[in-house]
C-alpha atoms as a PDB file:
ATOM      1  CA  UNK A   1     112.934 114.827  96.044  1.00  0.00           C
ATOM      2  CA  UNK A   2     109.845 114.908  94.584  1.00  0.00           C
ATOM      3  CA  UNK A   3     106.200 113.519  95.942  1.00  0.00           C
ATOM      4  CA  UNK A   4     104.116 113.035  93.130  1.00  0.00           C
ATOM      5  CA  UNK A   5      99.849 111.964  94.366  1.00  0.00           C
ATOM      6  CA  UNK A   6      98.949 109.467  92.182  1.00  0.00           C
ATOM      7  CA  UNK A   7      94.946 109.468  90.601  1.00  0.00           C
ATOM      8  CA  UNK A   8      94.219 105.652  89.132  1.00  0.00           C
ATOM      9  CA  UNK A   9      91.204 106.463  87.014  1.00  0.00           C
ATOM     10  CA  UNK A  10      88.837 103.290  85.486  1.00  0.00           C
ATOM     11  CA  UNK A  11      85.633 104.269  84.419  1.00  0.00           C
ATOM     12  CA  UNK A  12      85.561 107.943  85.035  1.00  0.00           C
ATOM     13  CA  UNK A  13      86.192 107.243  88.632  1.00  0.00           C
ATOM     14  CA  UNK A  14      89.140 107.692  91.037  1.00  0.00           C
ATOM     15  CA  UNK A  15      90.260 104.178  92.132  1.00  0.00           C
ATOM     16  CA  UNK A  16      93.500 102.635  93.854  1.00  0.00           C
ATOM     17  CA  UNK A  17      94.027  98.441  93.079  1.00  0.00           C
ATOM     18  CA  UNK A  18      95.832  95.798  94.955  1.00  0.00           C
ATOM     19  CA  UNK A  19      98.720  94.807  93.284  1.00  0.00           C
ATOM     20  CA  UNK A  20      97.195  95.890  90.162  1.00  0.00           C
ATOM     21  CA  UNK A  21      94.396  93.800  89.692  1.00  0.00           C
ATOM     22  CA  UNK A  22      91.580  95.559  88.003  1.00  0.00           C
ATOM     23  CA  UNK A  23      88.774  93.566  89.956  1.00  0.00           C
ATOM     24  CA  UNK A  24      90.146  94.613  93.386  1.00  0.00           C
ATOM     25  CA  UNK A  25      89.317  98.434  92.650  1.00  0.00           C
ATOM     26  CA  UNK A  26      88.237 100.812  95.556  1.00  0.00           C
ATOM     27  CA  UNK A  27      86.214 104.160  94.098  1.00  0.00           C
ATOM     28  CA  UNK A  28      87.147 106.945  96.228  1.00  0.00           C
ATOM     29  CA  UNK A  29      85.788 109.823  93.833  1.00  0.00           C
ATOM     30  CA  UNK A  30      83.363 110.302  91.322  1.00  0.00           C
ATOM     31  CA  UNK A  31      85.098 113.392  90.394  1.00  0.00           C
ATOM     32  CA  UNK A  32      88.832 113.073  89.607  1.00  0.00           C
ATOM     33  CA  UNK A  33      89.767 116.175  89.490  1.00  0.00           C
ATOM     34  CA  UNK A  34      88.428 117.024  92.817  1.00  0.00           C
ATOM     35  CA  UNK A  35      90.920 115.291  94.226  1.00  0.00           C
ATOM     36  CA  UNK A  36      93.694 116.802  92.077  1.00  0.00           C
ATOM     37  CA  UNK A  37      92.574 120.335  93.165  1.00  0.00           C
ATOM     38  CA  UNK A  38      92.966 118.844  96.729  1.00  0.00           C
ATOM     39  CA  UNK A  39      96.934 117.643  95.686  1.00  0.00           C
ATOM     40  CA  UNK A  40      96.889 120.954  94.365  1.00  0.00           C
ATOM     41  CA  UNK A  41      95.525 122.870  98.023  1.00  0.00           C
ATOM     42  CA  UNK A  42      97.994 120.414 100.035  1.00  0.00           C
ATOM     43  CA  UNK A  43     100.961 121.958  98.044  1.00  0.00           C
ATOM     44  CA  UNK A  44     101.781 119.427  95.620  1.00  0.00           C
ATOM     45  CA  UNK A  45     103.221 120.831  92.394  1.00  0.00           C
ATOM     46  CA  UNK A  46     102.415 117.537  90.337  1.00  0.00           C
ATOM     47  CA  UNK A  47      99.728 114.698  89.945  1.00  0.00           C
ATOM     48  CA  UNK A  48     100.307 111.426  88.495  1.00  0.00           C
ATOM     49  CA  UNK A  49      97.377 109.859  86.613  1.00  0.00           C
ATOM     50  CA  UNK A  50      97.198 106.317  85.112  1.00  0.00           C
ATOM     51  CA  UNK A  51      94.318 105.880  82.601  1.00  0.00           C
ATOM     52  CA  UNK A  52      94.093 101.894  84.121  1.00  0.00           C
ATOM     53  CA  UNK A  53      91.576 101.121  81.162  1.00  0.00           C
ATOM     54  CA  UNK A  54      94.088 102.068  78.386  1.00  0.00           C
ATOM     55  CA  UNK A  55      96.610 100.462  79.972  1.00  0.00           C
ATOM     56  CA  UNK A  56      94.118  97.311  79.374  1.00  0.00           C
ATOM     57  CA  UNK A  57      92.729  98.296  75.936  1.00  0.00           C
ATOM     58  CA  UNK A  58      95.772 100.476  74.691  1.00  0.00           C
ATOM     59  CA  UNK A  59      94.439 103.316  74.132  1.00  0.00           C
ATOM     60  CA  UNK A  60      93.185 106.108  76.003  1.00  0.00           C
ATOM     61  CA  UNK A  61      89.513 105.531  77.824  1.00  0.00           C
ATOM     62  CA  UNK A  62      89.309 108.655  80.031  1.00  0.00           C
ATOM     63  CA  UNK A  63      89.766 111.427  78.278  1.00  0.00           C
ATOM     64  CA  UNK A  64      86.740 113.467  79.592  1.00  0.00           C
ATOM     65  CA  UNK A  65      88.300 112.888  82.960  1.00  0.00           C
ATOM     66  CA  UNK A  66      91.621 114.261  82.126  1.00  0.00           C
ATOM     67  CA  UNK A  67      90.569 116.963  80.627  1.00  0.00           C
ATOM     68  CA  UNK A  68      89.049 118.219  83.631  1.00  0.00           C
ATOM     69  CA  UNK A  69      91.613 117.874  85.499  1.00  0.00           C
ATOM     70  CA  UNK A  70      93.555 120.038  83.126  1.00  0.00           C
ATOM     71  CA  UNK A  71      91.169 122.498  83.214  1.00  0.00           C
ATOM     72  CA  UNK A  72      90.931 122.791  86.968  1.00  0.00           C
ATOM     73  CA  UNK A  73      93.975 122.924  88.380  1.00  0.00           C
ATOM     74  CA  UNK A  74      97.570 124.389  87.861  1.00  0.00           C
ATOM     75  CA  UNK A  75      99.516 120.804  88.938  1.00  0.00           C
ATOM     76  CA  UNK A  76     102.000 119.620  86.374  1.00  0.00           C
ATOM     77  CA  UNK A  77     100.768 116.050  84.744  1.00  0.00           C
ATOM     78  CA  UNK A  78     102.178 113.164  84.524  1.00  0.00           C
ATOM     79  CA  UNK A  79     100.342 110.872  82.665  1.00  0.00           C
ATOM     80  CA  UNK A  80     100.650 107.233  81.912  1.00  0.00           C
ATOM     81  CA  UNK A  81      97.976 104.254  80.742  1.00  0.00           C
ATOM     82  CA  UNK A  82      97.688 103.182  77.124  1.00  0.00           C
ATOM     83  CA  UNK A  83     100.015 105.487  75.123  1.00  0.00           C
ATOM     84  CA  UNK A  84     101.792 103.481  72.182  1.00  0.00           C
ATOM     85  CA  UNK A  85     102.419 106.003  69.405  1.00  0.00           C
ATOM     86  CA  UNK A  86     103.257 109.288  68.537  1.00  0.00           C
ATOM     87  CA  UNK A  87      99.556 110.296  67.726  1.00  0.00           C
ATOM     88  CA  UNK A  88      98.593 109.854  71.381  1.00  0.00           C
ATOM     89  CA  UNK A  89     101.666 111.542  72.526  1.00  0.00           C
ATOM     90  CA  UNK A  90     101.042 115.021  70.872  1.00  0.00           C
ATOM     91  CA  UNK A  91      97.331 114.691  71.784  1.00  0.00           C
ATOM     92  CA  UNK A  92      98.223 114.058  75.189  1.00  0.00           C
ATOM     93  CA  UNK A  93     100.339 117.580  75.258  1.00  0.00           C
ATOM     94  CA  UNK A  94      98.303 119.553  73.205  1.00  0.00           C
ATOM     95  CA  UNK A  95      95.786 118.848  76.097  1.00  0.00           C
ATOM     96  CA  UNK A  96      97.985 120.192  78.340  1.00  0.00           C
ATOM     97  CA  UNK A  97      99.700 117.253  79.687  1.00  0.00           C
ATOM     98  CA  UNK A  98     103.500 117.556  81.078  1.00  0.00           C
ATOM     99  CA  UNK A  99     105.196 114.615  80.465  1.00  0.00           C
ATOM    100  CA  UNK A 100     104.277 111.168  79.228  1.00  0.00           C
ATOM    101  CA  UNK A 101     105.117 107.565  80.959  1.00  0.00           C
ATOM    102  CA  UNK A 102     105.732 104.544  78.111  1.00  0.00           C
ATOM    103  CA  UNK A 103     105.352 101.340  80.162  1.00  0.00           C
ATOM    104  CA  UNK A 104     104.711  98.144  77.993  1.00  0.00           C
ATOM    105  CA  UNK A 105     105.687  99.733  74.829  1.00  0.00           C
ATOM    106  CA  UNK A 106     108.959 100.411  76.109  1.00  0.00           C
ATOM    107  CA  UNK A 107     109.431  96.339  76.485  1.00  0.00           C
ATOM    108  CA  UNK A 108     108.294  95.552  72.953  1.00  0.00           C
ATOM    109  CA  UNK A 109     109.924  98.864  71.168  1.00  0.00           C
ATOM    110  CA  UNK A 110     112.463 100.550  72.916  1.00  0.00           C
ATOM    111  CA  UNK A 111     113.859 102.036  70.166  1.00  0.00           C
ATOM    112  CA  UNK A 112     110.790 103.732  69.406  1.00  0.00           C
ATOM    113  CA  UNK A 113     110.965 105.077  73.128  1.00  0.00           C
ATOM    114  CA  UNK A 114     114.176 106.639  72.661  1.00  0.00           C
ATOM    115  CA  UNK A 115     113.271 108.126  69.386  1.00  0.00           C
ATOM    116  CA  UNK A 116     110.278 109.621  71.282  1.00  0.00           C
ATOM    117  CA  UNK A 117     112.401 110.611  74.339  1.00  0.00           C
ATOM    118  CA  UNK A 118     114.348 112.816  71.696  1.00  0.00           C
ATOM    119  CA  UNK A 119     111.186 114.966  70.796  1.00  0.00           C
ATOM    120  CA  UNK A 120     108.867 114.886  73.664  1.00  0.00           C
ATOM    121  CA  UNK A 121     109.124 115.029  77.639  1.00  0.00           C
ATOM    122  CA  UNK A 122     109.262 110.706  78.257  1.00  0.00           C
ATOM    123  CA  UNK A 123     108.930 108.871  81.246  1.00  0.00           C
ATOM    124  CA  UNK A 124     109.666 105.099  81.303  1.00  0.00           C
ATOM    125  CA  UNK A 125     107.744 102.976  83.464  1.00  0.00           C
ATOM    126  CA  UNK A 126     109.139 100.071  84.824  1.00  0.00           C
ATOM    127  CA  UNK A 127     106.991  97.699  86.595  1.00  0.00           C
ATOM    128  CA  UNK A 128     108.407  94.713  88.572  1.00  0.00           C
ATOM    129  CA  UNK A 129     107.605  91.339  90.103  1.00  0.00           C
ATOM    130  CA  UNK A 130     110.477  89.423  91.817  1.00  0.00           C
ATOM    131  CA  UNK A 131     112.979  91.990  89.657  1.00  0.00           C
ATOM    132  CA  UNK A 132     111.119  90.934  86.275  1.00  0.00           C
ATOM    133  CA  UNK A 133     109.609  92.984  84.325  1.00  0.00           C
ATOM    134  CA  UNK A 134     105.426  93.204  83.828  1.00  0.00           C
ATOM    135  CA  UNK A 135     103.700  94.116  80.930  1.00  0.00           C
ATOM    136  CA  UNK A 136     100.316  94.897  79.427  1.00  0.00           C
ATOM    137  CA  UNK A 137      98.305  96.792  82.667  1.00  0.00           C
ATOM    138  CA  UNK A 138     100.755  93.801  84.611  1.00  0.00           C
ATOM    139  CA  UNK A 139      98.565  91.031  83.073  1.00  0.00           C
ATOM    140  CA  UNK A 140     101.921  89.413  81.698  1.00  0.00           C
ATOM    141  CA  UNK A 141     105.581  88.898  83.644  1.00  0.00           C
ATOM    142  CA  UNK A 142     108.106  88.750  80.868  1.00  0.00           C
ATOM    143  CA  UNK A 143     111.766  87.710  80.807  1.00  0.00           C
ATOM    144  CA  UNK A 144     113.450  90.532  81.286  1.00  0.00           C
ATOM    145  CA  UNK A 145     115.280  91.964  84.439  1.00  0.00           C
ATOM    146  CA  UNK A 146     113.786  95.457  85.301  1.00  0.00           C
ATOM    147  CA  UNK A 147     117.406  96.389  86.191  1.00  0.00           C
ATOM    148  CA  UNK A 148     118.413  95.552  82.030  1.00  0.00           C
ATOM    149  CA  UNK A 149     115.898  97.635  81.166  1.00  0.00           C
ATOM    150  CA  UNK A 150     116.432 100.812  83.185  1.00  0.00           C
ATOM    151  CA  UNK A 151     120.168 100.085  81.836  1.00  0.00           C
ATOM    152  CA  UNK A 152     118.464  99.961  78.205  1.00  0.00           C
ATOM    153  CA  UNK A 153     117.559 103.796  78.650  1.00  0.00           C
ATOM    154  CA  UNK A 154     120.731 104.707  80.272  1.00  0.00           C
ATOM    155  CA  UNK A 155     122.168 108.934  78.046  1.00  0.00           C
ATOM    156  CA  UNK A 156     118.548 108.405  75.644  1.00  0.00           C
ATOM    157  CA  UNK A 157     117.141 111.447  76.987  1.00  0.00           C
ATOM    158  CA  UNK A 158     114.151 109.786  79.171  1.00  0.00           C
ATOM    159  CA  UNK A 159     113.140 112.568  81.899  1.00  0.00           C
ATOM    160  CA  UNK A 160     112.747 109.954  84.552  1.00  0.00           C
ATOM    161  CA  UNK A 161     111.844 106.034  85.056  1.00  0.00           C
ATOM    162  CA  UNK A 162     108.919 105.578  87.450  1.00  0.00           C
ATOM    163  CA  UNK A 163     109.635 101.569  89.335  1.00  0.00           C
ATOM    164  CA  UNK A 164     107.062 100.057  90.392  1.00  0.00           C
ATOM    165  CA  UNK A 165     107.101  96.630  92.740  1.00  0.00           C
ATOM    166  CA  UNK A 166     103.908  95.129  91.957  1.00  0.00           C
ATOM    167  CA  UNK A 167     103.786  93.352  94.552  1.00  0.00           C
ATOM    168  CA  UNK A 168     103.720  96.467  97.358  1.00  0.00           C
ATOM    169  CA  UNK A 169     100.979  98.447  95.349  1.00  0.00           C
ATOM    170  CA  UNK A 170      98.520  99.564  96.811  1.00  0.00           C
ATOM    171  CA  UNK A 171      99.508  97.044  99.890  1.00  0.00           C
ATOM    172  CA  UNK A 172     100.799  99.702 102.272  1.00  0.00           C
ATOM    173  CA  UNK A 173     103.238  97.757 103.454  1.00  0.00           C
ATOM    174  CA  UNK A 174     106.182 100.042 102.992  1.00  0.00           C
ATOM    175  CA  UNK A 175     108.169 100.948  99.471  1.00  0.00           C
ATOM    176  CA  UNK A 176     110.591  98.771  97.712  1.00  0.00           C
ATOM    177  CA  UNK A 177     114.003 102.052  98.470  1.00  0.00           C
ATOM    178  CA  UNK A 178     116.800  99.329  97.564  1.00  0.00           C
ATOM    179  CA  UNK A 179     114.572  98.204  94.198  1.00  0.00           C
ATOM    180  CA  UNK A 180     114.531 101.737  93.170  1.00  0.00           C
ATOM    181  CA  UNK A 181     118.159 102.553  94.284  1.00  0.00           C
ATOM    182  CA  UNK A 182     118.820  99.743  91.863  1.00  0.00           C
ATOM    183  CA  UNK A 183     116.873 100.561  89.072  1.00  0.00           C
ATOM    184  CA  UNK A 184     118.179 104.491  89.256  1.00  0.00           C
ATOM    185  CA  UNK A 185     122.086 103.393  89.569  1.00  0.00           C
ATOM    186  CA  UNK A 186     121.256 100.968  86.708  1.00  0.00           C
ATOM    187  CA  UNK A 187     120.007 103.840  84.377  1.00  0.00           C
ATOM    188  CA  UNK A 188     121.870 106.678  85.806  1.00  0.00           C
ATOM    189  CA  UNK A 189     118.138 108.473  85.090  1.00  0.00           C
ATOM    190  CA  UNK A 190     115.858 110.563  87.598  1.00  0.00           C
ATOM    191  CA  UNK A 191     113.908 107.822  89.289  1.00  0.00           C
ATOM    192  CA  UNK A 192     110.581 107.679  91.092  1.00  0.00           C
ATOM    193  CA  UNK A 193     109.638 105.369  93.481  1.00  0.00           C
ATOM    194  CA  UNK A 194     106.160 103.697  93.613  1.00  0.00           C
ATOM    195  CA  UNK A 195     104.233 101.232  95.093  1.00  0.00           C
ATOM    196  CA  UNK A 196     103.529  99.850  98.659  1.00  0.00           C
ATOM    197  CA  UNK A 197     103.460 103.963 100.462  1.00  0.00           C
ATOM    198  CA  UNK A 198     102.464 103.553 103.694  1.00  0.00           C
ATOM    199  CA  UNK A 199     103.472 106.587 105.842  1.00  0.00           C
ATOM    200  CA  UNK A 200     105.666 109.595 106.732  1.00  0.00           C
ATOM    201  CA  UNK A 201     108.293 106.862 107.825  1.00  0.00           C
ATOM    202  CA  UNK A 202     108.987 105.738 103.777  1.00  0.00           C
ATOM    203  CA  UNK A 203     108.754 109.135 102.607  1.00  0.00           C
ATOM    204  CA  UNK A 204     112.126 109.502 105.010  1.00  0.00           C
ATOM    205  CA  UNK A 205     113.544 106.333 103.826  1.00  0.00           C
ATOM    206  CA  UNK A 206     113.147 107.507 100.151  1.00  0.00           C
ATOM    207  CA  UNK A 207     114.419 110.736 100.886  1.00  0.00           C
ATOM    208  CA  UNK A 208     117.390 109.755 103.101  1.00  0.00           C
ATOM    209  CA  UNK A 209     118.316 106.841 100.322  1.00  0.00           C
ATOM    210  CA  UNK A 210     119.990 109.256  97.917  1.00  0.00           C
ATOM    211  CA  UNK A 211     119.121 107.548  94.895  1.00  0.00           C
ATOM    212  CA  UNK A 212     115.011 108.102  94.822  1.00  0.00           C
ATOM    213  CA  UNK A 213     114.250 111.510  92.693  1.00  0.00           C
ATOM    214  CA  UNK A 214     110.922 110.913  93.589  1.00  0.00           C
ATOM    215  CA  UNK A 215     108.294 109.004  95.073  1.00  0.00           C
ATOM    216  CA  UNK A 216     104.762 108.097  94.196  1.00  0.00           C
ATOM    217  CA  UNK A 217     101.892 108.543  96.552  1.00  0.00           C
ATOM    218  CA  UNK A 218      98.590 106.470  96.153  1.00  0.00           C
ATOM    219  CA  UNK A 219      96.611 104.810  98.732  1.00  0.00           C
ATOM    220  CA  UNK A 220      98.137 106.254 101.904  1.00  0.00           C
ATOM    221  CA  UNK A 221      96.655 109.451 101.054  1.00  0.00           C
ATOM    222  CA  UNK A 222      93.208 108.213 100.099  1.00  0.00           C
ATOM    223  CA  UNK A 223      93.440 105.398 103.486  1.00  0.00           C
ATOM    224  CA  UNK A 224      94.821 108.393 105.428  1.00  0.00           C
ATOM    225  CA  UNK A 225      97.751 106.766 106.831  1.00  0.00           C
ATOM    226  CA  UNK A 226      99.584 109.331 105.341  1.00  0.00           C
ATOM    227  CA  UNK A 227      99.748 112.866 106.367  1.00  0.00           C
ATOM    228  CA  UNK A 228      99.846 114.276 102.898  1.00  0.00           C
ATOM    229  CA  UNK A 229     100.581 118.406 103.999  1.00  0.00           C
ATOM    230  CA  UNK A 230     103.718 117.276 106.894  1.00  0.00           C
ATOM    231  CA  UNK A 231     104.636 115.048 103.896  1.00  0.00           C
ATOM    232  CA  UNK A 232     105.717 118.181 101.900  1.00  0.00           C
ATOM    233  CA  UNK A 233     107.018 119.891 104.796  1.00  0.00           C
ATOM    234  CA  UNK A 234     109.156 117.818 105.409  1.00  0.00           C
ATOM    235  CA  UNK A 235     110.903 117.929 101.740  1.00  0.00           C
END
């Protein structure tokens, strides 16, 4: 299994939100990738970054910011936030970036998704209230069960699905294992678990489920309720 540290950035700055909710954002760096090169120190091999105003605007808005994170460390990038067309996903890896998470594109076009996932290294996310899926930076709950569309994706050659309960992020109040058993048995993909990270004791659960590839780690590192370096020792 996988722990992947997780970088929100919104305005050049490194910021966690509450259940997604852009007005609720806590700065905890001025310099982004700062904190990747501390990821990087702790002995993670990969940082996941969400560009939180391209999610919003859809399109990337912090471009200086990932750049320098490029440029300063050796961690493998995941990278998700306003991506909805092939233009963005070449720039993206020309820059350096390792894979690329579709999130609310993947709702409206999954075709296009797959047709993506044949070329490039793809990572659905799927982001969840009450099962259902959210779109557009989580400002809209559609119709659709998240479960139907991890099952959508099942043999197209997406690299993993990254589930999300909305409703646990950034809420330390322990991750959603059986959504994200669900989701990953639905899709038969890799699947990483985020949202709601609280301590050492859900980094177990999510490695003793079976099911969770992976498992995103936000706020409990930057809150320090989570012990980031026995984290990886203990995978």
């Amino acid at each position: 299994m996988d722990i992947l540290p997780a970088i929100d950035l919104k305005d050049g700055k490194a910021v966690r939100l509450s259940k997604g909710l852009m007005d609720s954002a806590k700065i905890y760096s001025d310099e982004p990738w700062q904190v990747a090169k501390r990821f990087e120190e702790l002995g993670s091999k990969w940082v996941h970054i969400v560009d939180l105003n391209g999610a919003f605007e859809g399109k990337p808005a912090n471009l200086e910011q990932i750049k320098k994170i490029r440029e300063n460390c050796n961690l493998k990038i995941e990278l998700g936030g306003g991506i909805r067309d092939e233009k963005t996903i070449q720039m993206y890896l020309e820059l350096g970036v390792d894979r690329l998470i579709l999130g609310s594109i993947a709702v409206k076009n999954p075709e296009f998704v797959k047709e993506m996932a044949k070329k490039y290294p793809i990572a659905v996310g799927i982001d969840a209230l009450n099962g259902m899926v959210a779109v557009e930076g989580w400002a809209e709950v559609s119709t659709m069960k998240a479960t139907d569309l991890a099952q959508e994706f099942a043999n197209a050659g997406v690299e993993a699905i990254i589930c999300t309960d909305i409703s646990k992020d950034g809420m330390l109040c322990g991750v959603n294992v059986e959504f994200t058993k669900d989701i990953a048995i639905s899709s038969g993909i890799y699947t990483i678990a985020s949202g709601g990270v609280k301590d050492i004791n859900d980094i177990k659960a999510c490695k003793e489920n079976g099911h969770v590839g992976g498992v995103i780690v936000g706020k409990a590192f930057y809150e320090e309720t989570l012990d980031l370096e026995e984290a990886f020792k203990i995978l």
